[in-house]
PDB file of N, CA and C in Angstrom:
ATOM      1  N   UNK A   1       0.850  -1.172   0.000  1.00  0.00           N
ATOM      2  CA  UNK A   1       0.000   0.000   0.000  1.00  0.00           C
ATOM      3  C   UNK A   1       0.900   1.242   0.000  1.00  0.00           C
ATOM      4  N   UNK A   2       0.772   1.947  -1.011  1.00  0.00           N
ATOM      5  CA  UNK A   2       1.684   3.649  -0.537  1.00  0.00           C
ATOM      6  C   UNK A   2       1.093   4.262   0.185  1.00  0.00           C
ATOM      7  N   UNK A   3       2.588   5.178   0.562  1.00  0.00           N
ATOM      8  CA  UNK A   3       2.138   5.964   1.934  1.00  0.00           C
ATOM      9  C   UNK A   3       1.497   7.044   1.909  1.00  0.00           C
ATOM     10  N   UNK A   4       0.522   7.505   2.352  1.00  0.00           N
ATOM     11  CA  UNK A   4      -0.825   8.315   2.450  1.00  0.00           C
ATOM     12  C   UNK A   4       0.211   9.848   2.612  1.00  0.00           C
ATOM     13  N   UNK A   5       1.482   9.910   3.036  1.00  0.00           N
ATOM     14  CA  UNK A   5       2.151  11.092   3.319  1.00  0.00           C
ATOM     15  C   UNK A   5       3.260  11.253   2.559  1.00  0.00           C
ATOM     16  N   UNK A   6       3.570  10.392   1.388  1.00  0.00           N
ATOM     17  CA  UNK A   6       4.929  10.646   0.361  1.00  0.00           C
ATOM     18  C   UNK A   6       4.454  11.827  -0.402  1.00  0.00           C
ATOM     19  N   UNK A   7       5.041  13.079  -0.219  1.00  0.00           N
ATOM     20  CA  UNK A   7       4.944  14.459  -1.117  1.00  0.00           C
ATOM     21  C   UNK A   7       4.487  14.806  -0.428  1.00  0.00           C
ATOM     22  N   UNK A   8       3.874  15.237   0.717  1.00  0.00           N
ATOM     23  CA  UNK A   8       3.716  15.979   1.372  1.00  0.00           C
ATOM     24  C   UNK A   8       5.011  16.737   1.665  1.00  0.00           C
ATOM     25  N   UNK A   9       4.991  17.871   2.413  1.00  0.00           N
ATOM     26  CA  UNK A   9       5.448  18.450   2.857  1.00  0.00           C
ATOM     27  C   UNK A   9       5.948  18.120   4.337  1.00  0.00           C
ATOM     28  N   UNK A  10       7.096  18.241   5.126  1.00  0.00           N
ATOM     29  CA  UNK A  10       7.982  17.191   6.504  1.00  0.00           C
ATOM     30  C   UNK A  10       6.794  17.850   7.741  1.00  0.00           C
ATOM     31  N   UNK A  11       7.001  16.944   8.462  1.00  0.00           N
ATOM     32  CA  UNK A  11       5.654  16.885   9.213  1.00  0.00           C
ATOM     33  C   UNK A  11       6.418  17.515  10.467  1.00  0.00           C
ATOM     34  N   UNK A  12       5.481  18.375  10.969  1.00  0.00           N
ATOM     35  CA  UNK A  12       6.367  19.554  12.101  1.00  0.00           C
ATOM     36  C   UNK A  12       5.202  19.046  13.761  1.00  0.00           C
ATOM     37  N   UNK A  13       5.882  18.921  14.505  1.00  0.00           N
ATOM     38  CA  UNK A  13       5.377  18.613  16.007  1.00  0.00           C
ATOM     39  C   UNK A  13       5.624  19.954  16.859  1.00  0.00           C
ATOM     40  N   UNK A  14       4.052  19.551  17.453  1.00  0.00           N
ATOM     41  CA  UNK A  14       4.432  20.947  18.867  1.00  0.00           C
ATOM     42  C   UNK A  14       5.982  20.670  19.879  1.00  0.00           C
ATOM     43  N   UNK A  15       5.427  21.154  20.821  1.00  0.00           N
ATOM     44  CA  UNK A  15       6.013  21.291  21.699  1.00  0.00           C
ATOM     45  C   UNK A  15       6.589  20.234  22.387  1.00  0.00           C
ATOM     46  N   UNK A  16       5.328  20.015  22.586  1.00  0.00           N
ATOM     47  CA  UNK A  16       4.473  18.460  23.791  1.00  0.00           C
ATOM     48  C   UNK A  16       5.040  17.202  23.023  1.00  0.00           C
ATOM     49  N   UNK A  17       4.743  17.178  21.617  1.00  0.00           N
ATOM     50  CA  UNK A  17       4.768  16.537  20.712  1.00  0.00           C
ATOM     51  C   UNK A  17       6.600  16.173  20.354  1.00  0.00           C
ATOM     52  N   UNK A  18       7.253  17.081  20.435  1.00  0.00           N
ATOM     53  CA  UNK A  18       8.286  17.441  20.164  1.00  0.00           C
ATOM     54  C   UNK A  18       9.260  16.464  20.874  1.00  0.00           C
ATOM     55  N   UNK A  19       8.538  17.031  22.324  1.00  0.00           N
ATOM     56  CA  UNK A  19       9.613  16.311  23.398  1.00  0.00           C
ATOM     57  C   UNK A  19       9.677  15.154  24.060  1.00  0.00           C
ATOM     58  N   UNK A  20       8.050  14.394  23.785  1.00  0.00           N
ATOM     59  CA  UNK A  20       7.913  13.293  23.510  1.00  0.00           C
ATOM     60  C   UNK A  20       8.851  11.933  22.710  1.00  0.00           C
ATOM     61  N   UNK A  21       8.758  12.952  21.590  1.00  0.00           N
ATOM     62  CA  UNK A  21       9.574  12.107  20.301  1.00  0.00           C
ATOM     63  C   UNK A  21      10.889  12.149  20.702  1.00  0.00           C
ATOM     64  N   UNK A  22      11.509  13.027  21.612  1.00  0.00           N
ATOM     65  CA  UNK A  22      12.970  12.974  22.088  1.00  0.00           C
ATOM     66  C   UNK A  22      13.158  12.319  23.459  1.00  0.00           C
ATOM     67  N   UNK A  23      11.872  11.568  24.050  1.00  0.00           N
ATOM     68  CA  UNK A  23      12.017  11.558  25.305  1.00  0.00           C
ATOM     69  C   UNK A  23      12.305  12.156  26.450  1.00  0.00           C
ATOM     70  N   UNK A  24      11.869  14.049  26.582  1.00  0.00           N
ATOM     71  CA  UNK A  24      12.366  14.782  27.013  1.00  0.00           C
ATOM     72  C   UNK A  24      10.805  15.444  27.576  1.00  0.00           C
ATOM     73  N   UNK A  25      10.803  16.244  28.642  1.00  0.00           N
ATOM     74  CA  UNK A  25       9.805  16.900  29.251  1.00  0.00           C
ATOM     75  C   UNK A  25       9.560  18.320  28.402  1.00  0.00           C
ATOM     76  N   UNK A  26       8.666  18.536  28.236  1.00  0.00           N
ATOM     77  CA  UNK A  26       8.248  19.625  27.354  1.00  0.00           C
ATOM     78  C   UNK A  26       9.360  21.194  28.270  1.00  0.00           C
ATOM     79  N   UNK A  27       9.107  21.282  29.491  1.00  0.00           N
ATOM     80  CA  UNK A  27       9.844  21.979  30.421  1.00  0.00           C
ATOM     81  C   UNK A  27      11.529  22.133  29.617  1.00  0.00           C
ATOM     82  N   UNK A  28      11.783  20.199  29.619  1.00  0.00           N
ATOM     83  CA  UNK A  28      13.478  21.129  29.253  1.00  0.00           C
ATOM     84  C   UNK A  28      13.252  21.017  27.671  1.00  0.00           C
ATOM     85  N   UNK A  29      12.797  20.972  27.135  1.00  0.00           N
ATOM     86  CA  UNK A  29      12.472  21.585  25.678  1.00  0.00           C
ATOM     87  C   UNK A  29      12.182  23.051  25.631  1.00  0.00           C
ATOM     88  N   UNK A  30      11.548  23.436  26.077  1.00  0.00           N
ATOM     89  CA  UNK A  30      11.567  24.930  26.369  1.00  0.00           C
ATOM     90  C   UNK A  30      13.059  25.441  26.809  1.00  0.00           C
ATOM     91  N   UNK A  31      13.651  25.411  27.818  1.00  0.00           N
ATOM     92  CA  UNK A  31      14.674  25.733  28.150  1.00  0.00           C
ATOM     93  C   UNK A  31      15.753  25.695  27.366  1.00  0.00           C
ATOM     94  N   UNK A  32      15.949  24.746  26.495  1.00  0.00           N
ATOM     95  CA  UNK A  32      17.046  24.518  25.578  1.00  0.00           C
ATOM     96  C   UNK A  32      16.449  25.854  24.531  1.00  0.00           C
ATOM     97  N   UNK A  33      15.305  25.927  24.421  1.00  0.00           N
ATOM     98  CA  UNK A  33      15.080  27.438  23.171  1.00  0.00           C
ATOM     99  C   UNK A  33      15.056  28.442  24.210  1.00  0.00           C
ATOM    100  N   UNK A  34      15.261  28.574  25.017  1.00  0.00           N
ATOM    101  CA  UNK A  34      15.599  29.926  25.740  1.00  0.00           C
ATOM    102  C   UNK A  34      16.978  29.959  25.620  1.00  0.00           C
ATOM    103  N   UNK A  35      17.618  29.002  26.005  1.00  0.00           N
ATOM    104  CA  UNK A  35      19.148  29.274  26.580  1.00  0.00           C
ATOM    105  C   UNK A  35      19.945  28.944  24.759  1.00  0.00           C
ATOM    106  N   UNK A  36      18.934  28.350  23.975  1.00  0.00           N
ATOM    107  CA  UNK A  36      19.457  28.583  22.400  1.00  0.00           C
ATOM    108  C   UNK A  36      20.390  27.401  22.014  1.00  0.00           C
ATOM    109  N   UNK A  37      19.714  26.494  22.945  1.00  0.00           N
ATOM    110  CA  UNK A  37      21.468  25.325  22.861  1.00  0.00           C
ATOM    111  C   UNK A  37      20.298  23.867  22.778  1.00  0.00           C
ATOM    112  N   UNK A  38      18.899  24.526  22.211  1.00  0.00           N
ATOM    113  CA  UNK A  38      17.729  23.422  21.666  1.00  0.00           C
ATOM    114  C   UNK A  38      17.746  22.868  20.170  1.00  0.00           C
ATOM    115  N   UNK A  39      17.150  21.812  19.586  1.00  0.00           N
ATOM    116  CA  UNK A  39      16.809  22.216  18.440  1.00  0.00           C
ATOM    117  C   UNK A  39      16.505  23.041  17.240  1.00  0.00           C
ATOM    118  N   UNK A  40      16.281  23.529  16.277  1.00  0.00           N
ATOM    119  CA  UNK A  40      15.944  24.683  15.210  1.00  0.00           C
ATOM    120  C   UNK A  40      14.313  24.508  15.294  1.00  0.00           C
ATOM    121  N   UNK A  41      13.830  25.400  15.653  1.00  0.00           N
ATOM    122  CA  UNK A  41      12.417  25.931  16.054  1.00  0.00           C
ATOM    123  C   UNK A  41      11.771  26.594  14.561  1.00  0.00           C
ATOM    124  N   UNK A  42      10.707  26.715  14.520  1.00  0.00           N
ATOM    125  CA  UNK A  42       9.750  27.505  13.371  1.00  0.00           C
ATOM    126  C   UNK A  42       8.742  28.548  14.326  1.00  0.00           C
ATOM    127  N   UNK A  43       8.440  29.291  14.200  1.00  0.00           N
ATOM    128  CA  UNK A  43       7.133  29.985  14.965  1.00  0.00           C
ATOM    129  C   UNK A  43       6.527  30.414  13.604  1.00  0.00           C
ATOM    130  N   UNK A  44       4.966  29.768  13.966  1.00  0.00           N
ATOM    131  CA  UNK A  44       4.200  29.712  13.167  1.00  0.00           C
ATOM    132  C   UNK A  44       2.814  30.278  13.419  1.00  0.00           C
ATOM    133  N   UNK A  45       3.186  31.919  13.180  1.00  0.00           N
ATOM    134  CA  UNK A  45       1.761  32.603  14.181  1.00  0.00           C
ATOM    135  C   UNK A  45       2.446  32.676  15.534  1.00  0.00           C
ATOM    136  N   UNK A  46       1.661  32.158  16.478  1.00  0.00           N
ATOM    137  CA  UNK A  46       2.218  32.021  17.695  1.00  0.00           C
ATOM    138  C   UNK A  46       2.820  31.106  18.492  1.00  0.00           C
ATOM    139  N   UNK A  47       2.520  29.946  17.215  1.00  0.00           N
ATOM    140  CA  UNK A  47       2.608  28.128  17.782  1.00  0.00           C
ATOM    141  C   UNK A  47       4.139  28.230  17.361  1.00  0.00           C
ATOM    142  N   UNK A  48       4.908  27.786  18.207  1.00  0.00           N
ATOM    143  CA  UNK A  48       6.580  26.909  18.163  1.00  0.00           C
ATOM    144  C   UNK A  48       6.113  25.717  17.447  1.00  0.00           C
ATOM    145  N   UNK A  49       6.807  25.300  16.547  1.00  0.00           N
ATOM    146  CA  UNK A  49       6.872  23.837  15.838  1.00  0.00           C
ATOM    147  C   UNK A  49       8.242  23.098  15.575  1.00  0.00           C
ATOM    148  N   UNK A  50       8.264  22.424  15.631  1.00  0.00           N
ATOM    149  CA  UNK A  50       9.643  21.964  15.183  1.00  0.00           C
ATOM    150  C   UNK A  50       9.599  20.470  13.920  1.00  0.00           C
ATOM    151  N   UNK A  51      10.705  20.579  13.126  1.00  0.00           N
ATOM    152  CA  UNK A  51      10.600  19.666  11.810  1.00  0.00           C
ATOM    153  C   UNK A  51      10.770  18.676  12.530  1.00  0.00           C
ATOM    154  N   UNK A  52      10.455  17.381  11.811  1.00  0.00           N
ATOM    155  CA  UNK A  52      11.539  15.868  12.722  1.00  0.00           C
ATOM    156  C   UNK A  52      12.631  15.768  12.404  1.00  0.00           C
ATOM    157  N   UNK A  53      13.346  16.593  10.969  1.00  0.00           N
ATOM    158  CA  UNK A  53      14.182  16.259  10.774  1.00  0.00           C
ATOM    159  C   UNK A  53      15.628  17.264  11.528  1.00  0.00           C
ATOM    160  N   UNK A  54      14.789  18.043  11.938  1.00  0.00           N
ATOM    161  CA  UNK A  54      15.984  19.503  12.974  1.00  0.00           C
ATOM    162  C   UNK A  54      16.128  18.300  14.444  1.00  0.00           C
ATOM    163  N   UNK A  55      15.061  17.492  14.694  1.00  0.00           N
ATOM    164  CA  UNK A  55      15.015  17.054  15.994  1.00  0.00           C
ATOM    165  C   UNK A  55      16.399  15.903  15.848  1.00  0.00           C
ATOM    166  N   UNK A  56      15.869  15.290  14.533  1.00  0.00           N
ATOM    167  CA  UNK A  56      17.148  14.183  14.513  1.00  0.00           C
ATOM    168  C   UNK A  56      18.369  14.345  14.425  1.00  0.00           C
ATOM    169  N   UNK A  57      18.399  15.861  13.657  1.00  0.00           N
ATOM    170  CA  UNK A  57      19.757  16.545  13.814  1.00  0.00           C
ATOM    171  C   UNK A  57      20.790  16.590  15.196  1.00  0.00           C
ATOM    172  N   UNK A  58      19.660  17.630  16.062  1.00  0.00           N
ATOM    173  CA  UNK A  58      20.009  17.611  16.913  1.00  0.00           C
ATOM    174  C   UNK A  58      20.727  16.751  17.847  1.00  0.00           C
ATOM    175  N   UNK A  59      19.299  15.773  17.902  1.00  0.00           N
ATOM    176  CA  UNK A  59      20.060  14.063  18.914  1.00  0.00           C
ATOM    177  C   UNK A  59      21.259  13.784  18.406  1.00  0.00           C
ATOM    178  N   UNK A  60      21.155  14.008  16.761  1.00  0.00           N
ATOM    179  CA  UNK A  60      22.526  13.391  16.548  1.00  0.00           C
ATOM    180  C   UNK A  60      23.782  14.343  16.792  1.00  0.00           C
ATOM    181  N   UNK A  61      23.350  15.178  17.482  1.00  0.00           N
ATOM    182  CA  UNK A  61      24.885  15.970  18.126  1.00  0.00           C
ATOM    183  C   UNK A  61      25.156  15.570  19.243  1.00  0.00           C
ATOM    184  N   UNK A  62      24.394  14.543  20.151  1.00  0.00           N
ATOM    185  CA  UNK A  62      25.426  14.218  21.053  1.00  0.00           C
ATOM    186  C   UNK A  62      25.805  12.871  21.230  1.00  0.00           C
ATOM    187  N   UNK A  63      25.975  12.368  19.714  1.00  0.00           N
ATOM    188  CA  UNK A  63      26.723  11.097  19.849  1.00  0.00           C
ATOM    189  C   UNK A  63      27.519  10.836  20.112  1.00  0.00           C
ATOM    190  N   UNK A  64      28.056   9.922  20.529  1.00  0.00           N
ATOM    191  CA  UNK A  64      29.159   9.755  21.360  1.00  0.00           C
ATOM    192  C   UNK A  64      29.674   8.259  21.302  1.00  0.00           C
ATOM    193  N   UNK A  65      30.845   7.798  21.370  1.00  0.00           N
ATOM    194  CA  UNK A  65      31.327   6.298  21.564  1.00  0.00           C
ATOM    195  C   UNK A  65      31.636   5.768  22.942  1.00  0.00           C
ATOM    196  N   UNK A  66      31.642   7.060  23.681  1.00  0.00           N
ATOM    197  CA  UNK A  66      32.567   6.761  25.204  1.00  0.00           C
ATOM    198  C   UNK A  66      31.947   7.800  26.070  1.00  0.00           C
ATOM    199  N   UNK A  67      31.666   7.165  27.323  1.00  0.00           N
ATOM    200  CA  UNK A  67      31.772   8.280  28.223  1.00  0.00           C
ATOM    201  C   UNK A  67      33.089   9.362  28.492  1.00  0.00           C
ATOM    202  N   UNK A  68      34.031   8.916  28.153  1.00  0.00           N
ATOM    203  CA  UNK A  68      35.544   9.369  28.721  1.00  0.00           C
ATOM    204  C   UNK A  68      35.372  10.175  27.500  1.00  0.00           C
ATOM    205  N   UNK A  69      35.022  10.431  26.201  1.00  0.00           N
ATOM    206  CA  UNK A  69      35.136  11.006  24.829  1.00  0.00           C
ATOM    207  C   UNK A  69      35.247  12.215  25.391  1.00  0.00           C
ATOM    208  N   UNK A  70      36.969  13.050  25.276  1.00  0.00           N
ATOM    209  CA  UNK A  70      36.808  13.933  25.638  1.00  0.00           C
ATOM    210  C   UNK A  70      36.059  15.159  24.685  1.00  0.00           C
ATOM    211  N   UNK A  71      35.741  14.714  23.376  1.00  0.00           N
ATOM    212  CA  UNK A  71      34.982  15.385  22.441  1.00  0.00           C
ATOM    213  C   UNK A  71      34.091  16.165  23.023  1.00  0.00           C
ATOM    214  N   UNK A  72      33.337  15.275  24.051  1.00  0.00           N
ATOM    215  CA  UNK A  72      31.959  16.032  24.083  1.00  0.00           C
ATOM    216  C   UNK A  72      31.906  17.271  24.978  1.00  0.00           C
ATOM    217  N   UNK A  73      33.272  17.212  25.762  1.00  0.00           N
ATOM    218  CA  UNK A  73      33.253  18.505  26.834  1.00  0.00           C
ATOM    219  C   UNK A  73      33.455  19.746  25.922  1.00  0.00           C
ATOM    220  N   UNK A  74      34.816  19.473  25.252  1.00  0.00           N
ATOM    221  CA  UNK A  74      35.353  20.477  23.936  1.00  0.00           C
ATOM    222  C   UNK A  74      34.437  21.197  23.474  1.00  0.00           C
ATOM    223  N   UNK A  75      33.487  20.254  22.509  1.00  0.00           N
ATOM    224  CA  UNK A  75      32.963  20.833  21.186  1.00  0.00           C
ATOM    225  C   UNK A  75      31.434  21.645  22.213  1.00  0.00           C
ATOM    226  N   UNK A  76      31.151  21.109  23.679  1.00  0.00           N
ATOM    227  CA  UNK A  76      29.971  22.221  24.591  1.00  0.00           C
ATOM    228  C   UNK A  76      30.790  23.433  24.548  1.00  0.00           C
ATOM    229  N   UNK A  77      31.898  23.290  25.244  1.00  0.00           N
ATOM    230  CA  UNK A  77      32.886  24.747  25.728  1.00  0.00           C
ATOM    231  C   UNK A  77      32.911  25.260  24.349  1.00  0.00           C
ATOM    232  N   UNK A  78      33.258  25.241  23.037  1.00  0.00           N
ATOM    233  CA  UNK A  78      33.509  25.898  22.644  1.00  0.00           C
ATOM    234  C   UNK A  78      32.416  26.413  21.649  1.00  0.00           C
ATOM    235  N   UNK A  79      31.412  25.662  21.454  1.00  0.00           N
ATOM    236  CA  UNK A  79      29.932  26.341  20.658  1.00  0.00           C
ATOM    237  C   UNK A  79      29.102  27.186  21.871  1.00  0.00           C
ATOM    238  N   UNK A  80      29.538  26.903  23.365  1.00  0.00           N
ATOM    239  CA  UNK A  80      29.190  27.938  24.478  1.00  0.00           C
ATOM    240  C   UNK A  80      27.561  26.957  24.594  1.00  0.00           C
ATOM    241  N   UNK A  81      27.194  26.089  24.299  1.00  0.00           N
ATOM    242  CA  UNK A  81      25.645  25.524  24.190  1.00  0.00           C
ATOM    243  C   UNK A  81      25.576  25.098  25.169  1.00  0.00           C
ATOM    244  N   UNK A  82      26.354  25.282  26.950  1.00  0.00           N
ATOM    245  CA  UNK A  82      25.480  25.142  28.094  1.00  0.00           C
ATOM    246  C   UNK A  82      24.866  26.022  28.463  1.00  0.00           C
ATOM    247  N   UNK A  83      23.814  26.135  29.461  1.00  0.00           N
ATOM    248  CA  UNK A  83      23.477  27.037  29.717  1.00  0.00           C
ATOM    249  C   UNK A  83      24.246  28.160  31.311  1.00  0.00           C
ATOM    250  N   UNK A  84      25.301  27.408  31.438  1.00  0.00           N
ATOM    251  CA  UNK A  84      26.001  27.337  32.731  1.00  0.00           C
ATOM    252  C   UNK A  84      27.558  27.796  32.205  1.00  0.00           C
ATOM    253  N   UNK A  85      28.703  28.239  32.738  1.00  0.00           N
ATOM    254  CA  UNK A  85      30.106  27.970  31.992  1.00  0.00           C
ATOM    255  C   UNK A  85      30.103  26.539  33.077  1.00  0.00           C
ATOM    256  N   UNK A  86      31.241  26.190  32.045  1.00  0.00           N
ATOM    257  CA  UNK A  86      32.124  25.234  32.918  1.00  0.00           C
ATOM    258  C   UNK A  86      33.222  25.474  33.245  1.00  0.00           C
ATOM    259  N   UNK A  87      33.980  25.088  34.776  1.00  0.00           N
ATOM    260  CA  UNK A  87      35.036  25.312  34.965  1.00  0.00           C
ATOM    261  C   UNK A  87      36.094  24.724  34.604  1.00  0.00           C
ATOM    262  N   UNK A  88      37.316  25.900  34.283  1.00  0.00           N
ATOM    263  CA  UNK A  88      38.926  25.154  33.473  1.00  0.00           C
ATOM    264  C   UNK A  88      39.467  24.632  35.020  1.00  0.00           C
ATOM    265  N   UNK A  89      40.029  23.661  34.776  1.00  0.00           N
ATOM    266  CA  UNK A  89      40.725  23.293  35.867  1.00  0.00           C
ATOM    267  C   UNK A  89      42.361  23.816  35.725  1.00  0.00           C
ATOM    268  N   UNK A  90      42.852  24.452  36.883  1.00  0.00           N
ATOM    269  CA  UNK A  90      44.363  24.916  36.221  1.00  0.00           C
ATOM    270  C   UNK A  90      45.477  23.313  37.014  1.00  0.00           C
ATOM    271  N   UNK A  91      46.758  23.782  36.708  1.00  0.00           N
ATOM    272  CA  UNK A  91      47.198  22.094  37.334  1.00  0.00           C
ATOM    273  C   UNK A  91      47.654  22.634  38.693  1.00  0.00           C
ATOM    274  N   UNK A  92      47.175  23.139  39.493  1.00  0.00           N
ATOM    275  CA  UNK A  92      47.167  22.931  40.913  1.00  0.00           C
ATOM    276  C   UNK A  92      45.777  23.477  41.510  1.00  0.00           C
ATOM    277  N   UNK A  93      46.110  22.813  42.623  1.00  0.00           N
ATOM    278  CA  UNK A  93      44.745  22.488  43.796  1.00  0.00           C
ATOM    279  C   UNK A  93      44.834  23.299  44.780  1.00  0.00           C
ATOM    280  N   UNK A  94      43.633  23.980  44.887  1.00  0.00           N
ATOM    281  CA  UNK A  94      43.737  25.539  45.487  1.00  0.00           C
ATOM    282  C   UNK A  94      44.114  24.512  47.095  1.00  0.00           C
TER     283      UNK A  94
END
């Protein structure tokens, strides 16, 4: 049977909807578009939407092979996408 949605246009989720599909509380979905270190958002009128395909983007930025990957501290510090700094450690102990 073909799919009732091939040519359409990419199918955009609220909020609720959004953070669901990421396994995430609508709360820190919001927060990540405040602090700007969320997904790529649409405002549409007044409604926030987001594509599935900005969402998959996203997840796929914090892949990772290792916990120890020191990648993932780097590439936060230097795109600034916490919402917090993090501290440099210098080599001595106050």
């Amino acid at each position: 049977m073909p799919d009732p949605n091939a040519g359409l246009p990419p199918r955009y989720l609220r909020t609720a909807e959004a953070a669901r599909f990421l396994g995430l509380s609508p709360r820190t979905l919001e927060k990540h578009r405040i602090y700007g270190t969320g997904p790529a958002y649409r405002k549409i009128g007044a409604r926030v939407v987001y594509a599935v395909a900005d969402l998959n983007a996203w997840a796929d930025l914090g892949t990772r092979t290792s916990t120890s990957d020191p990648a993932s501290a780097q590439c936060c510090r230097q795109s600034g996408t916490l919402p917090f700094p993090m501290q440099e450690r210098s080599g001595a102990d106050p």
